[in-house]
Each structure stands twice: as C-alpha cells, then as structure tokens.
Protein backbone atom coordinates (compact mmCIF):
# COMPACT_ATOMS: atom_id res chain seq x y z
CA UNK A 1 43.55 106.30 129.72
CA UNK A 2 44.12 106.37 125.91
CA UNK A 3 43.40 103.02 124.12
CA UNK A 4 47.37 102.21 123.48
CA UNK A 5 47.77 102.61 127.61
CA UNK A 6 45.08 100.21 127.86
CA UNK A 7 46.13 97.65 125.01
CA UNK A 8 49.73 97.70 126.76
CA UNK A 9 48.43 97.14 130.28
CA UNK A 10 46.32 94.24 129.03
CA UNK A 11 49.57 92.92 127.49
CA UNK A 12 51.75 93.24 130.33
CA UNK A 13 49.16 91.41 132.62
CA UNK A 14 48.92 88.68 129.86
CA UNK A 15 52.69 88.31 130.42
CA UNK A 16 52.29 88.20 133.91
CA UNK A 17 49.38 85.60 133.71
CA UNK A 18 51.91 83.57 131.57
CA UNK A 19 54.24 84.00 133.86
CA UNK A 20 52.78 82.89 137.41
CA UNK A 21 55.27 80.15 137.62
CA UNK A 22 58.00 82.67 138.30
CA UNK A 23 57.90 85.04 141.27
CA UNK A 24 57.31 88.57 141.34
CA UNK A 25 60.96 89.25 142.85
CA UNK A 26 62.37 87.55 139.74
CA UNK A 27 60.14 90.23 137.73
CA UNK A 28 60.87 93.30 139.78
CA UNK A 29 65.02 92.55 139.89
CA UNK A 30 65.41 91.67 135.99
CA UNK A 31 63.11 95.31 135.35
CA UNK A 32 64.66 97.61 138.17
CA UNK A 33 67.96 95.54 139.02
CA UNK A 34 68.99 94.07 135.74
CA UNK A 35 69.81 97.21 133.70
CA UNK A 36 72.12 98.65 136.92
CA UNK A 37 73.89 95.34 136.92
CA UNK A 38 74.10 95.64 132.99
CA UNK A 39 75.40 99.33 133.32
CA UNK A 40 77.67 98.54 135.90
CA UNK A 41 79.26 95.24 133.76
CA UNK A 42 79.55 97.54 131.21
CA UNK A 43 81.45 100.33 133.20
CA UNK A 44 83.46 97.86 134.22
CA UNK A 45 84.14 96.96 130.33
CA UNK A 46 85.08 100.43 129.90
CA UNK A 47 87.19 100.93 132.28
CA UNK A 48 89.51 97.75 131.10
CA UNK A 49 89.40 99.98 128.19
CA UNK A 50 90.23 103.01 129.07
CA UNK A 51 93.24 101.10 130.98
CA UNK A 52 94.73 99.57 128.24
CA UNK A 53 94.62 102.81 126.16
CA UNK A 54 96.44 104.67 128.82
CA UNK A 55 98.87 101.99 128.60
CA UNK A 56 99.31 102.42 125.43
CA UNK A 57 100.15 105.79 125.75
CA UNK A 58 102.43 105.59 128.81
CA UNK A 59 104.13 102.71 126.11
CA UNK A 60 104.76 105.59 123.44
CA UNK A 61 105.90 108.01 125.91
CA UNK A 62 108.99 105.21 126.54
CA UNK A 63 109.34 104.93 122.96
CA UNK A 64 109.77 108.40 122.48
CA UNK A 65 111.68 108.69 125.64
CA UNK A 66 114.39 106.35 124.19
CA UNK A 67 114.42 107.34 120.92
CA UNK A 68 115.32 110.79 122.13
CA UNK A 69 118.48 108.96 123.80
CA UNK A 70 119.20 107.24 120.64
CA UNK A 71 119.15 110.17 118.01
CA UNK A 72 121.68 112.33 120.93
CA UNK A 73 124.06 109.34 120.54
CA UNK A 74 123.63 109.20 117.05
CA UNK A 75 123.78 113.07 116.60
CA UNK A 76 127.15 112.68 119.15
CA UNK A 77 128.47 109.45 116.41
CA UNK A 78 127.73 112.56 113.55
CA UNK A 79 129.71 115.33 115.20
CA UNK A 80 132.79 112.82 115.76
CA UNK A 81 133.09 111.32 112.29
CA UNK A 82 132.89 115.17 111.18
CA UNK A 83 135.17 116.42 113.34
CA UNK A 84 137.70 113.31 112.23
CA UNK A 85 136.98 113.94 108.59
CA UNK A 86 137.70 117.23 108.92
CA UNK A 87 141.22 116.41 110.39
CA UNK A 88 141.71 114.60 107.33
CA UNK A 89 140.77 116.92 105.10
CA UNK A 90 142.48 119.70 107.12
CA UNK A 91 145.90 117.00 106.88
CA UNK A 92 145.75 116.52 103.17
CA UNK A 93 145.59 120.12 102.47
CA UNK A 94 148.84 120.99 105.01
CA UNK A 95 150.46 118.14 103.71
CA UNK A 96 149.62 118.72 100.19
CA UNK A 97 153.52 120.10 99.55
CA UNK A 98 155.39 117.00 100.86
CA UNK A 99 159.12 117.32 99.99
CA UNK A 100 159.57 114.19 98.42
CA UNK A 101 156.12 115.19 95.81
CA UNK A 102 158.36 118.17 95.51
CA UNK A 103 161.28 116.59 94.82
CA UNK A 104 160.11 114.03 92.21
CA UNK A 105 158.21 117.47 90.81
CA UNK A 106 161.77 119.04 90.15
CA UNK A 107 164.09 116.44 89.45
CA UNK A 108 163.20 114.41 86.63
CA UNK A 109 164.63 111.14 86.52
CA UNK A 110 165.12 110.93 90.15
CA UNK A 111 163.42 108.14 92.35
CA UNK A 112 162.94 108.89 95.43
C-alpha cells in the first residue's frame, strides 16, 4: 500500500473510532444508500421539470392554435371591407355622370 492509502485508512478508522456511538448500519446506508436516495430525489426534481416544460409547450401549441383562428377571421373581416370598398368605388365611377350633375353642367342658372 502507498503511504496516501495508508494515511486515508488511518483517517477513516479515526472517524469510525469517533463515531462508535452510531451504528455501523447508519454508516453503511448514508455511504451506499444515501447517494441512490439523493439521485432518485433528484430524478424526481427533474422530472417536475421536464413536466412543466412540456406544458409549456403544449400551452404555445394552443396559442398558436388560436391565433391561427383569429388571423382567418381577420383575413375573412379584410376580404369583406375590400370587396365593399370596391362596390363603392366601382358605384362612384358608374355613377360619376348623374343627370342632374349633368344638368346643372349645361344649364347655367338652373337649380335643380
């Protein structure tokens, strides 16, 4: 054995001899038991995690969801107030020769 083996040995038996109050089942569960229970709290921890970001995702996926419904109603809102403005603009231009605008055209001094 090289002399750091034997220097940690010797300290691990001091902390044993300091420790002969406490049973050797305590010792063997918090060095072979404790860091399962530690990786398994943690696991745990990351899987709330994980959760919640999948929720969050699922969340956007409704948000996108309805704001796909909300720009086709808008885009439907668009094509009517086109479509009327176009009547009007298709109206003014037909109706642009009125026979009265005509008439007050031609006869001066005539109200009509």
């Amino acid at each position: 054995m090289s002399p750091e083996q034997i220097t940690a040995l010797t300290s691990l038996l001091s902390i044993m001899d300091k420790m002969s109050g406490w049973p050797f089942g305590l010792l063997f569960f918090m060095i072979v038991v404790g860091p399962w229970v530690l990786a398994i709290m943690l696991a745990y921890g990351y899987r709330k995690r994980f959760e919640s970001v999948v929720g969050m995702y699922q969340a956007n996926v409704r948000l996108v969801e309805k704001f796909i419904e909300l720009s086709g109603d808008l885009k439907e809102v668009v094509i009517m107030n086109t479509q009327a403005w176009q009547r009007t603009c298709d109206a003014v231009e037909k109706n642009q020769f009125c026979p009265q605008i005509r008439l007050q055209k031609s006869a001066v001094g005539v109200q009509g």
